[in-house]
Each structure stands twice: as C-alpha cells, then as structure tokens.
C-alpha atoms as a PDB file:
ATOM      1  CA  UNK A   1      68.183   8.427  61.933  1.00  0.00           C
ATOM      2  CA  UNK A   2      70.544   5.364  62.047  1.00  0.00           C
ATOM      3  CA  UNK A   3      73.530   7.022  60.454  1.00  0.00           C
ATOM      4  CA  UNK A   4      73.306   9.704  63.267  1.00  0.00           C
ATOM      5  CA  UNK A   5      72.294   7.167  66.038  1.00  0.00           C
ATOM      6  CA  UNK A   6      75.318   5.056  64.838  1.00  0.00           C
ATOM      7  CA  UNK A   7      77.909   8.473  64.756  1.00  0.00           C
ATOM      8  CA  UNK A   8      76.448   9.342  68.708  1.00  0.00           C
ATOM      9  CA  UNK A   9      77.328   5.909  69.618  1.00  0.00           C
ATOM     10  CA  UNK A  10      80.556   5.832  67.228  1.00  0.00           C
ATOM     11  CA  UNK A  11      82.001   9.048  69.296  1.00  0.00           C
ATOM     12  CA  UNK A  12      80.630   8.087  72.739  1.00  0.00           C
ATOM     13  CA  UNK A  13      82.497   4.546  72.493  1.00  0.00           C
ATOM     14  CA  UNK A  14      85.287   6.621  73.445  1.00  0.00           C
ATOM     15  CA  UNK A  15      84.215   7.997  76.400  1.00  0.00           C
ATOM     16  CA  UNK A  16      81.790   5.688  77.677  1.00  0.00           C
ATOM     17  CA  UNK A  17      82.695   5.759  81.851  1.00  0.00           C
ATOM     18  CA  UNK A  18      86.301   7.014  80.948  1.00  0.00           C
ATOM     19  CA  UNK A  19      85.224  10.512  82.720  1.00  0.00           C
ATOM     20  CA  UNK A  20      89.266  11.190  82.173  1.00  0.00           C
ATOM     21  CA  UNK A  21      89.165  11.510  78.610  1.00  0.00           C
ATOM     22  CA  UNK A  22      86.761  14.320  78.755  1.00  0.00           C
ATOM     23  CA  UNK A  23      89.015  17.255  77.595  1.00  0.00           C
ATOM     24  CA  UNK A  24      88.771  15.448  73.990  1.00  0.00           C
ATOM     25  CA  UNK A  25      85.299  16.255  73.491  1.00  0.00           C
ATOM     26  CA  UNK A  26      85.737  18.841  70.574  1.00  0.00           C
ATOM     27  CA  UNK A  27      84.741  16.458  67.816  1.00  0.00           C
ATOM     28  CA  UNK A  28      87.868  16.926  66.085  1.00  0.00           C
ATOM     29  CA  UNK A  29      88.358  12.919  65.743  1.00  0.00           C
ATOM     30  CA  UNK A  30      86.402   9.335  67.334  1.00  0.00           C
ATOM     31  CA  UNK A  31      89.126   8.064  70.137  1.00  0.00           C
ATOM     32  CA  UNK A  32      90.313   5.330  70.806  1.00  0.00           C
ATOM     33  CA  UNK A  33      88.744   4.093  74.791  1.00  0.00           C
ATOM     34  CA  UNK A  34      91.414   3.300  77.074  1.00  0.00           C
ATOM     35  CA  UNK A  35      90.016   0.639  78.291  1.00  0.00           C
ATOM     36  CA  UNK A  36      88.208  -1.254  75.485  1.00  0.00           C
ATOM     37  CA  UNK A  37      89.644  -2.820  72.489  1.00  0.00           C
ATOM     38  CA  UNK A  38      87.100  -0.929  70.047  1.00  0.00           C
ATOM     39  CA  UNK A  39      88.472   0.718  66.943  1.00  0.00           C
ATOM     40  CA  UNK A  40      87.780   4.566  66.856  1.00  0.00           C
ATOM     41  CA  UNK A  41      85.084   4.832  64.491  1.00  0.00           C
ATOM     42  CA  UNK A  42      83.276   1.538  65.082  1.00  0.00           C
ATOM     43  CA  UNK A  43      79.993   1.664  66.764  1.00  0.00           C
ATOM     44  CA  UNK A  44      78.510  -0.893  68.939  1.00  0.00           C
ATOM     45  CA  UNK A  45      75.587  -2.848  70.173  1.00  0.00           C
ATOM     46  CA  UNK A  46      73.266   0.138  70.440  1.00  0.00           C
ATOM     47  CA  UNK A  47      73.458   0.605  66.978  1.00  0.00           C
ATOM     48  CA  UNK A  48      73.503  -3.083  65.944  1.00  0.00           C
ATOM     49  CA  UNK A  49      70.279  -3.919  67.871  1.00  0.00           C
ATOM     50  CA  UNK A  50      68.773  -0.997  66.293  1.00  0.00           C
ATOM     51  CA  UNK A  51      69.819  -2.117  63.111  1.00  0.00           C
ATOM     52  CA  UNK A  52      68.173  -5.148  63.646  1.00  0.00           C
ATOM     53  CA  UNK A  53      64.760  -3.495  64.629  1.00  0.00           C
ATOM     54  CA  UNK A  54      64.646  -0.889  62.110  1.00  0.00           C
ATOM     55  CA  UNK A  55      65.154  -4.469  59.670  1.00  0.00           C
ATOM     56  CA  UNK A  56      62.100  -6.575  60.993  1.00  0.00           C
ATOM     57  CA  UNK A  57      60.114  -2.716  60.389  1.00  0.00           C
ATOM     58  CA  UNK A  58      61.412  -2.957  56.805  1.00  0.00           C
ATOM     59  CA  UNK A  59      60.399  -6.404  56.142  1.00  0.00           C
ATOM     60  CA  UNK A  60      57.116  -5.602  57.781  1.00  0.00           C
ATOM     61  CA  UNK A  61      57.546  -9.163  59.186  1.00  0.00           C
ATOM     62  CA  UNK A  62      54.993  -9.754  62.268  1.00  0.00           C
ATOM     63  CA  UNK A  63      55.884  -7.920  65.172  1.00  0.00           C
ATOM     64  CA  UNK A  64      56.649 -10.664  67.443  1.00  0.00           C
ATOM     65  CA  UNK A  65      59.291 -11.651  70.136  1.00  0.00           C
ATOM     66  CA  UNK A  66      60.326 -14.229  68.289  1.00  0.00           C
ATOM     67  CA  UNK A  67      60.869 -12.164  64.898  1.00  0.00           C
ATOM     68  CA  UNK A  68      62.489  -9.844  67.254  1.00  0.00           C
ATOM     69  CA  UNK A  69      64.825 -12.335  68.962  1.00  0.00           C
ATOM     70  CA  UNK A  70      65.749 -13.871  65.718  1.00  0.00           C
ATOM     71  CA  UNK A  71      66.828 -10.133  64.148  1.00  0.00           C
ATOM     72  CA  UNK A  72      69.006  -9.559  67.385  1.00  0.00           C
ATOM     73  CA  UNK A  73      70.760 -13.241  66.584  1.00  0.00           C
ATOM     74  CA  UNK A  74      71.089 -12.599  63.422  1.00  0.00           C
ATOM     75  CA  UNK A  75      72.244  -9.205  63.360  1.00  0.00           C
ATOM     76  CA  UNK A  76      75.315 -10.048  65.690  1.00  0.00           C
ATOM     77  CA  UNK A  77      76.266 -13.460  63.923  1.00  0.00           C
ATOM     78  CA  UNK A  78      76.479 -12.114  60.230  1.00  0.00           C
ATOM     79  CA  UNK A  79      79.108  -9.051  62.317  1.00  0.00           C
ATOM     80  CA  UNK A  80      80.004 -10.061  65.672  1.00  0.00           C
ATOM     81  CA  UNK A  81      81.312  -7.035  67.649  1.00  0.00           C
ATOM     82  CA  UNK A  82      82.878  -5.367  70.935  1.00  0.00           C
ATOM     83  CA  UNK A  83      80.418  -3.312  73.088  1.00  0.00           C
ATOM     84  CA  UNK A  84      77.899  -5.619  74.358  1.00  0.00           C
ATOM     85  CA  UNK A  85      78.239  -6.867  77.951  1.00  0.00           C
ATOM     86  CA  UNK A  86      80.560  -9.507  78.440  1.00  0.00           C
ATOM     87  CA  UNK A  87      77.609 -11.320  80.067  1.00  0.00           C
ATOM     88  CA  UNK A  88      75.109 -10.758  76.944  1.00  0.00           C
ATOM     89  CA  UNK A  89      78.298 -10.998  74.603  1.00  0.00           C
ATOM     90  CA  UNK A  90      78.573 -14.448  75.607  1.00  0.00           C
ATOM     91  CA  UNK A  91      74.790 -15.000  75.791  1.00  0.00           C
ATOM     92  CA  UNK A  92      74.950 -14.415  71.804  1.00  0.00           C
ATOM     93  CA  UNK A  93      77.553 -16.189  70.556  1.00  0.00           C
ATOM     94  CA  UNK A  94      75.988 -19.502  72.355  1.00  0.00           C
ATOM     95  CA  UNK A  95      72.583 -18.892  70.756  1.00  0.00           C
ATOM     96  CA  UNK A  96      71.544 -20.123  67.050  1.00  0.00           C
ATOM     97  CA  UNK A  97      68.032 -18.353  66.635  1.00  0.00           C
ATOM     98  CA  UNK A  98      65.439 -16.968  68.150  1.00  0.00           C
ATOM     99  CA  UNK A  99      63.744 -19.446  69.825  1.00  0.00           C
ATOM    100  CA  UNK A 100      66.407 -20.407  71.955  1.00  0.00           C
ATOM    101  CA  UNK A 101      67.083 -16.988  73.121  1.00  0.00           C
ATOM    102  CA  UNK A 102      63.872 -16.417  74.188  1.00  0.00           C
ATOM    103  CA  UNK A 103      64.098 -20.235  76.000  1.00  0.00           C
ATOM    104  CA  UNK A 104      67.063 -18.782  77.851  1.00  0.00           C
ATOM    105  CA  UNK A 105      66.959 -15.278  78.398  1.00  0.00           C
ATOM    106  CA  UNK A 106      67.122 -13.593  81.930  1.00  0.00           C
ATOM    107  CA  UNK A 107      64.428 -10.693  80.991  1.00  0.00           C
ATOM    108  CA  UNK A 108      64.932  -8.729  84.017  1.00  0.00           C
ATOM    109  CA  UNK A 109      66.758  -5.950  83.826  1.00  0.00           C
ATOM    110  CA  UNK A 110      65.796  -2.434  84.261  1.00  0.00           C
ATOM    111  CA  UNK A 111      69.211  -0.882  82.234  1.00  0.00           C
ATOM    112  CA  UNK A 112      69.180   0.722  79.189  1.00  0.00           C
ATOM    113  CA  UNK A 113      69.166  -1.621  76.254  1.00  0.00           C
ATOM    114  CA  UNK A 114      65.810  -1.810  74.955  1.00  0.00           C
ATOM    115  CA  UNK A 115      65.859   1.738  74.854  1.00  0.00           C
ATOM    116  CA  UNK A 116      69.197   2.663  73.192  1.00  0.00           C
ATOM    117  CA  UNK A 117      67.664   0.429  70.126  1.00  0.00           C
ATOM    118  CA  UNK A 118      64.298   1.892  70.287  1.00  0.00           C
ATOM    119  CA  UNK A 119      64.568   4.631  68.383  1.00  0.00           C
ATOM    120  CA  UNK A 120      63.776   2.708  64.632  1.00  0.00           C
ATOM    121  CA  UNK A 121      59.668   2.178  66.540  1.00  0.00           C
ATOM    122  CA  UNK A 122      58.929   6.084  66.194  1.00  0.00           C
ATOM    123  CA  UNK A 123      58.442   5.446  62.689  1.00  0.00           C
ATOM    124  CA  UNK A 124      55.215   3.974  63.331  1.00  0.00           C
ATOM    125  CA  UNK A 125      52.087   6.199  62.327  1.00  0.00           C
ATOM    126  CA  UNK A 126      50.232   6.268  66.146  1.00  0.00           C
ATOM    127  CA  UNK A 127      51.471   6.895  69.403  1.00  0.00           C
ATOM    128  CA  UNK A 128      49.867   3.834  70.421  1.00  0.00           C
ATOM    129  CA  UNK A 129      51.113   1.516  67.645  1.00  0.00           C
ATOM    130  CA  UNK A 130      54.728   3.461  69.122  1.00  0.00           C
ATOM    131  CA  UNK A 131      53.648   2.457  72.765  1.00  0.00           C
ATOM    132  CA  UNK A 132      52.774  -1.137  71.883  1.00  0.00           C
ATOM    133  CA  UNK A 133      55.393  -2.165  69.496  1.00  0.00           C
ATOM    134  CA  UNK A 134      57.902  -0.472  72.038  1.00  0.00           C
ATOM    135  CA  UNK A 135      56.855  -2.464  75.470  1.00  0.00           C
ATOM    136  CA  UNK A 136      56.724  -5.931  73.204  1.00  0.00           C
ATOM    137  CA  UNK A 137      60.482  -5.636  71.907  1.00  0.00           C
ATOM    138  CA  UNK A 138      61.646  -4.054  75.398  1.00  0.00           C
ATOM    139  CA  UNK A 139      60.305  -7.305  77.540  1.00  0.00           C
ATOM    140  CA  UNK A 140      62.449  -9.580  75.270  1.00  0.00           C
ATOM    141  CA  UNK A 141      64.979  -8.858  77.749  1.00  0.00           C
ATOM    142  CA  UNK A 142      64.187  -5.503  79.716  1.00  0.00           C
ATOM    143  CA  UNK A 143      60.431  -6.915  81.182  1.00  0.00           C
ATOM    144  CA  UNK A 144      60.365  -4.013  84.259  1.00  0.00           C
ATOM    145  CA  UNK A 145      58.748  -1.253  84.563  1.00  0.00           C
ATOM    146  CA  UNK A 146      61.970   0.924  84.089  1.00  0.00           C
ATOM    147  CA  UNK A 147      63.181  -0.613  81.499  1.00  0.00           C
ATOM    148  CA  UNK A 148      59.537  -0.970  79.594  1.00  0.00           C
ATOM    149  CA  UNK A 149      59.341   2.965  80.100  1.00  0.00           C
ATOM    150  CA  UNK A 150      62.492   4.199  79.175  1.00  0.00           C
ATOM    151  CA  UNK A 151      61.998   1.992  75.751  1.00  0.00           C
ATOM    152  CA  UNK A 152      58.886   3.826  74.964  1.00  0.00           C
ATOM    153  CA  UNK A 153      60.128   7.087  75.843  1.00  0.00           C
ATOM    154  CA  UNK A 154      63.465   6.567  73.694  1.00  0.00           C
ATOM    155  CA  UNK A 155      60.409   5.631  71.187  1.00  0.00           C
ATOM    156  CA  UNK A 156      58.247   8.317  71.533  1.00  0.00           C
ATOM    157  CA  UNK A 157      61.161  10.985  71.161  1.00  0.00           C
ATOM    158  CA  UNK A 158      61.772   9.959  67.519  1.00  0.00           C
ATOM    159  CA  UNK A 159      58.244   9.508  66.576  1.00  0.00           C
ATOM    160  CA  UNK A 160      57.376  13.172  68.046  1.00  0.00           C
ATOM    161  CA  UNK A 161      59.975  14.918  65.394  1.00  0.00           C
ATOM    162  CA  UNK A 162      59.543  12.367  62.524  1.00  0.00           C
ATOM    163  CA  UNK A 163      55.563  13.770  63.084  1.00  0.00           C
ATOM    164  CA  UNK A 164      55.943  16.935  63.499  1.00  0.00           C
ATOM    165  CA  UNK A 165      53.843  16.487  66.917  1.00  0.00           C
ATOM    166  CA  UNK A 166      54.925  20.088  69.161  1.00  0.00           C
ATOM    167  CA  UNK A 167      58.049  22.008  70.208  1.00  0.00           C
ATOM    168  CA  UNK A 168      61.021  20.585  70.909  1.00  0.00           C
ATOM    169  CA  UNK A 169      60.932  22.528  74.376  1.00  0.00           C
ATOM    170  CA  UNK A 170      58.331  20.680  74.925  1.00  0.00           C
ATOM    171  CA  UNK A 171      59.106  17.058  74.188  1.00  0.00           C
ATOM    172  CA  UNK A 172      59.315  16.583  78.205  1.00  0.00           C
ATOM    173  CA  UNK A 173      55.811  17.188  78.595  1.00  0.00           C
ATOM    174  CA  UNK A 174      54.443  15.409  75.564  1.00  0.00           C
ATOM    175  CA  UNK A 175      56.659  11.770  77.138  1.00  0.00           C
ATOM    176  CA  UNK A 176      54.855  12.326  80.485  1.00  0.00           C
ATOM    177  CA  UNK A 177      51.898  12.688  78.301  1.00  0.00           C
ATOM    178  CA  UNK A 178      51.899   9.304  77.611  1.00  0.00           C
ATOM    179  CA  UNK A 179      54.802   6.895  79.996  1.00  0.00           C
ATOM    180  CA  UNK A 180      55.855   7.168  83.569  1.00  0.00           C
ATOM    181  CA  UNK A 181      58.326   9.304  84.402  1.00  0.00           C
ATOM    182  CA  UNK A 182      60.037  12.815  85.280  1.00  0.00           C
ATOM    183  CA  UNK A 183      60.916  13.130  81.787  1.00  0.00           C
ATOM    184  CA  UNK A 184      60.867  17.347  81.916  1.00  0.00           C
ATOM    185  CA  UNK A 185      63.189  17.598  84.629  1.00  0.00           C
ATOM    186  CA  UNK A 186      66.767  17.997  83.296  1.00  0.00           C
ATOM    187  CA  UNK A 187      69.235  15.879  83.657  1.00  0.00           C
ATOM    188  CA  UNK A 188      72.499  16.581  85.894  1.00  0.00           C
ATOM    189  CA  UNK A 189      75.950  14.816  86.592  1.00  0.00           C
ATOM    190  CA  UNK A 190      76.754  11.300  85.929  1.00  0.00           C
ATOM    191  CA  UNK A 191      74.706   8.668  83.932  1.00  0.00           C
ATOM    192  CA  UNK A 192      74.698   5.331  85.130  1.00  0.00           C
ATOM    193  CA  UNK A 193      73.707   2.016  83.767  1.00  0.00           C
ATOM    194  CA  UNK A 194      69.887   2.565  84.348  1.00  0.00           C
ATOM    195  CA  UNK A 195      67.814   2.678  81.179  1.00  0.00           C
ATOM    196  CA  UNK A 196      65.354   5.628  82.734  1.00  0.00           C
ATOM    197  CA  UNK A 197      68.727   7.552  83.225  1.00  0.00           C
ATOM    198  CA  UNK A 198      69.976   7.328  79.822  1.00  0.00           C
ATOM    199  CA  UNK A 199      66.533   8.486  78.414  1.00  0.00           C
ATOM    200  CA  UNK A 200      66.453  11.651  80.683  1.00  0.00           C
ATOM    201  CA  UNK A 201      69.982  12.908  80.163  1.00  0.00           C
ATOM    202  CA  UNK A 202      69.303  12.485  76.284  1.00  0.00           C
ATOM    203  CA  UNK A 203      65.823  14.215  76.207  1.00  0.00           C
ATOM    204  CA  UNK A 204      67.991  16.889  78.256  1.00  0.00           C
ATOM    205  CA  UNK A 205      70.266  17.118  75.662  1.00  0.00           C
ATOM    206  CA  UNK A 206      67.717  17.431  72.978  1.00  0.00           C
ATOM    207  CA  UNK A 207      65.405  19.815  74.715  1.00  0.00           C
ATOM    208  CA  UNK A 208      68.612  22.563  75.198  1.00  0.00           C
ATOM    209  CA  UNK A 209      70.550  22.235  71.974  1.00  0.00           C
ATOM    210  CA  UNK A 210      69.891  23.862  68.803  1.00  0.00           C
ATOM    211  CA  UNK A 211      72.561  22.103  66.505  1.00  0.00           C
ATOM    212  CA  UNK A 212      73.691  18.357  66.134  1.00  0.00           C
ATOM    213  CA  UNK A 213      77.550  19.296  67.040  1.00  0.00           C
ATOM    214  CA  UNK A 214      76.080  20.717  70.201  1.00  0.00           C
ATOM    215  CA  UNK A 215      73.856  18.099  71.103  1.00  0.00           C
ATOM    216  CA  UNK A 216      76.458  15.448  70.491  1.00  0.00           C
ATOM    217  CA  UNK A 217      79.047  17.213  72.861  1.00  0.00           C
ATOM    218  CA  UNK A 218      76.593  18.223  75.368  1.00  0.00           C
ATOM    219  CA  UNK A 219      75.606  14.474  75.924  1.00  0.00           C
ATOM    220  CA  UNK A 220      79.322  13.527  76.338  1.00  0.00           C
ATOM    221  CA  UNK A 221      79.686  15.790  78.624  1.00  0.00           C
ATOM    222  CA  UNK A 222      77.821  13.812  80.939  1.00  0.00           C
ATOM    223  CA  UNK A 223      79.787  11.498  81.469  1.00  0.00           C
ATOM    224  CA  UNK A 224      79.037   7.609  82.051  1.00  0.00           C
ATOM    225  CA  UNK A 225      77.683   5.790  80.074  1.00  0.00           C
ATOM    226  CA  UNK A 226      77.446   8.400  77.179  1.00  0.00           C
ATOM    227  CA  UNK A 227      77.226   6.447  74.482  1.00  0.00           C
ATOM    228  CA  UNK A 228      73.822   5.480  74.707  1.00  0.00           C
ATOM    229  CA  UNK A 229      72.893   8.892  75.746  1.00  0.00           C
ATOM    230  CA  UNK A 230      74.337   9.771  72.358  1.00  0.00           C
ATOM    231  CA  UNK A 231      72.635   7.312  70.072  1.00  0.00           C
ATOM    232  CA  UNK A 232      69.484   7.896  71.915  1.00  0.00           C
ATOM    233  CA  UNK A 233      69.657  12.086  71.657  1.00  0.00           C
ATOM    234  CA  UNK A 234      71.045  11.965  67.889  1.00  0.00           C
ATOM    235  CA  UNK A 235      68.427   9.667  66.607  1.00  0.00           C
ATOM    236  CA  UNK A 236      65.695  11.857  67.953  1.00  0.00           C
ATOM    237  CA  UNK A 237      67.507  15.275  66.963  1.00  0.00           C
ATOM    238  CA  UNK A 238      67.969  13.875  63.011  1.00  0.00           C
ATOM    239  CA  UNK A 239      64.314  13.989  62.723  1.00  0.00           C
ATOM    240  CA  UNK A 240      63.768  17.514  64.315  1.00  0.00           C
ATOM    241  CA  UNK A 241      63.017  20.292  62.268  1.00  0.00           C
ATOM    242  CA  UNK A 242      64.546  22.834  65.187  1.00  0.00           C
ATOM    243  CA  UNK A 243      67.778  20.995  65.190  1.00  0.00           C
ATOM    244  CA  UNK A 244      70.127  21.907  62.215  1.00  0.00           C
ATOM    245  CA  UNK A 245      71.822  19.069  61.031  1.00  0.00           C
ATOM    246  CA  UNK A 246      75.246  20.185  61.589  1.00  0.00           C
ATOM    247  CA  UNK A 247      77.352  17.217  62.048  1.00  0.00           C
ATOM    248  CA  UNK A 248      81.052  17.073  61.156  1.00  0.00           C
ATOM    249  CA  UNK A 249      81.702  15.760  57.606  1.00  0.00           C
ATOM    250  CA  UNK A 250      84.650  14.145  59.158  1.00  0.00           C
ATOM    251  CA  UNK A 251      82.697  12.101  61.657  1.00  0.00           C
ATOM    252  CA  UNK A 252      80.687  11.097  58.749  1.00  0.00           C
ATOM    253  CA  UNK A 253      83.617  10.053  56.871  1.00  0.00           C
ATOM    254  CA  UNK A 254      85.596   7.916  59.411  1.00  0.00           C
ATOM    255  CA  UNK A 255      82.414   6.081  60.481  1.00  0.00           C
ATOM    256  CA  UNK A 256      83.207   2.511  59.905  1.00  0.00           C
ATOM    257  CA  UNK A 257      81.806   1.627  56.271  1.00  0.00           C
ATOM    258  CA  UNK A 258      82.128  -2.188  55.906  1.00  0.00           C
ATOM    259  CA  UNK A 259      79.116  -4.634  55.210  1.00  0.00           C
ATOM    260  CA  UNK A 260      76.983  -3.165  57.789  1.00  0.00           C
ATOM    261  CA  UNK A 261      79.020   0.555  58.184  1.00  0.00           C
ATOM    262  CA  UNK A 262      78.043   3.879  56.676  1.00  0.00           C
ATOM    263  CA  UNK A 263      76.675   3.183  54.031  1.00  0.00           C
ATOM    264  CA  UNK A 264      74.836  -0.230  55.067  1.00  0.00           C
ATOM    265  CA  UNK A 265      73.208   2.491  57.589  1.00  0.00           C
ATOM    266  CA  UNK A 266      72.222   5.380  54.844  1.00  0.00           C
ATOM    267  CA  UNK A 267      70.291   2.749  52.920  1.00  0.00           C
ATOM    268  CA  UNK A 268      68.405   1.433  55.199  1.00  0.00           C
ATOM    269  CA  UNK A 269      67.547   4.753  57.026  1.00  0.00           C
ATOM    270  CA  UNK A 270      65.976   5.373  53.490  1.00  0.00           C
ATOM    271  CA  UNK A 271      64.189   2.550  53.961  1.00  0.00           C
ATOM    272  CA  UNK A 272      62.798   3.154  57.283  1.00  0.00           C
ATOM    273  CA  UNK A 273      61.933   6.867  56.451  1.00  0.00           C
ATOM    274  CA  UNK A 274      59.843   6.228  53.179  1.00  0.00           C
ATOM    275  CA  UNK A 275      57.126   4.154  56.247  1.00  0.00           C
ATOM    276  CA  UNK A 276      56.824   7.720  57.487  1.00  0.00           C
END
C-alpha cells in the first residue's frame, strides 16, 4: 500500500497543477515539475504523513492527537522535504513535538490533507474502528465537515479491498453507505485543492480501471492537483483483488530509496499488512 501510494504521489509531483506537461503522461519516466524544486522520483508530504500514520498503527501506540501530532513532527524532522505548503512547511520546521503543534495549529481547513494520508487507517478490522480512528487524526488539522469526510472516505476505500468487502464497481455505493457525500458520481475535469474533490476523482479512477498503469495515468489525467489523487487511488487499488498489479518496474526502481525511500516503504507496508 505505501510503496504504491508513495509511486502515485512520486509521478504526480510532476504534474501537480502543471496541466502543460500533460503529453508526458506515458509512464515512461517521473519528471521533473517546472515549477518546483523536487527531484523526479522523490515523493512528498502525502506520503510522509502517511508514513507517519501507518508508524503510530505499527507501534500500536494509543490513538491519540497527540501521538498523532508527535508522528507528523517527527516524521518531517528526521527527513525534511519539498511538497508541503509553504504555510504548513514553515509551521513544521518551527515546531519541536507534538504538543506544541496541537497548541498552535489552525485546524480549519476543508483541503485534502488528512485524506491523502489516510489510507494506512483501512487496516483496521471494523468499519467503525476505520470511521473513528479516521475523523480523530483528520481534526488534528482538517476539523470540517469536508475535510472529516473525505478522510474517512480515503479510509474506507483501502479498508473495503484489504477486506474483501464488495465489487470494486461498487465502492461508490458502499462510501455513501457509511460518510456524506456523492461519492458514486464520477469525477470530471480539473481537481482543485478541496479534500472531497481529491477523494471523488480517485474513487473515479479506481471504480473504471482494471490495471495499476491505467489507474495511475487516468488520475493524471485530471489534472490539478493529481498527486494526491494518485496516492489516494493507488493505495486503495494495491489492495484490490480486481486490479492487477501492473506497475512499471522502472517506476519501482527510480523511486527514491534513501533512509525513508523504497525500501524504508516495503518494510513497513509488511508491517502494516500482517494487522490485516
């Protein structure tokens, strides 16, 4: 799940509201954003924050804001990296633990960052352990309705495969089910910054695609902010049984690998997977 959460957001870095860059969808190679100062093959705070959930799950350490706050420090001090918000970039490097980033955060927004590092929370055995553990990390620093229900639909996608719980056609109707929102209704045009938005385009994505390659491609072909949309729609389609698992070896091979690269990721989706 990681490993293919962190390759969606890897490849989408590239892309990510550069809408001209588009033709170079073909998964042939990551690129380099024209914009950003990334290095192709280096993923960013989608899959870090996830990281850092999927670790407190691990440690089975209580599920509490705090624990959660101090994973999200930690995680970005030990490997401080591009792709956050300048805003929240600076936020981090100011903070020394937990504590004091729940003292100081602004929990208000409705965008899409407690869901793009949701994913980790389908692991969980209920969909109401799913549900719960979802809306407590999400109102760290997404406490709205939108960005509560994206986070436990971005949950609830994983922990539908990993379980074996229906069809993937209809994974739509099993999220409405359970969290408000038009879930079944595909996705068209653009993604924008909004957490709900990034959740629908990558259940989309899912729902229509049969193969990872395709899957991966189709969400980039979005456009916006497609990186998310990526990590959200691969770490779901790992776990599904109707998706064949199809990525390029290349991709796999030019992910970053240092401390907390490739296979940092493997090891701990290992990890994660034996809670199943």
């Amino acid at each position: 799940m990681l490993l293919e959460l962190a390759i969606g957001d890897a490849y989408g870095a590239g892309f990510e509201y550069a809408d001209e860059m588009i033709a170079l969808n073909d998964l042939s190679r990551y690129i380099k954003h024209p914009r950003l100062r990334l290095i192709p093959g280096s993923y960013t705070d989608d899959t870090q924050m996830s990281i850092a959930i999927a670790e407190v799950i691990i440690a089975q350490q209580a599920w509490t804001a705090e624990n959660l706050a101090n994973s999200f420090v930690t995680a970005f001090k030990r490997d401080p990296r591009e792709g956050y918000s300048g805003s929240f970039y600076h936020f981090l490097v100011q903070i020394n633990d937990g504590e004091e980033f729940l003292t100081k955060i602004r929990p208000d927004s409705d965008k899409s960052g407690a869901a793009m590092r949701a994913a980790p929370i389908g692991i969980y055995p209920t969909v109401e352990k799913v549900i719960e553990a979802a809306t407590i990390q999400a109102a760290i620093t997404h406490n709205t309705p939108d960005g509560i229900n994206a986070a436990i639909a971005a949950a609830l996608m994983s922990h539908y495969f990993i379980y074996r719980l229906g069809a993937k056609r209809k994974l739509g109707q099993f999220l409405e089910g359970y969290v408000s929102g038009e879930w079944s209704k595909p996705w068209q045009g653009k993604v924008k910054s909004k957490g709900w938005m990034s959740v629908r385009a990558a259940i989309t994505a899912v729902m229509r695609n049969d193969s990872m390659s395709e899957l991966l491609q189709d969400c980039i072909a979005f456009t916006g902010d497609v990186d998310t949309v990526a990590a959200i729609a691969l770490a779901a389609g790992s776990c599904s049984e109707e998706i064949s698992q199809d990525l390029p070896n290349h991709l796999i091979a030019t992910l970053e690998n240092n401390s907390y690269g490739k296979d940092y990721l493997i090891n701990l989706d290992k990890q994660l997977m034996s809670f199943s």
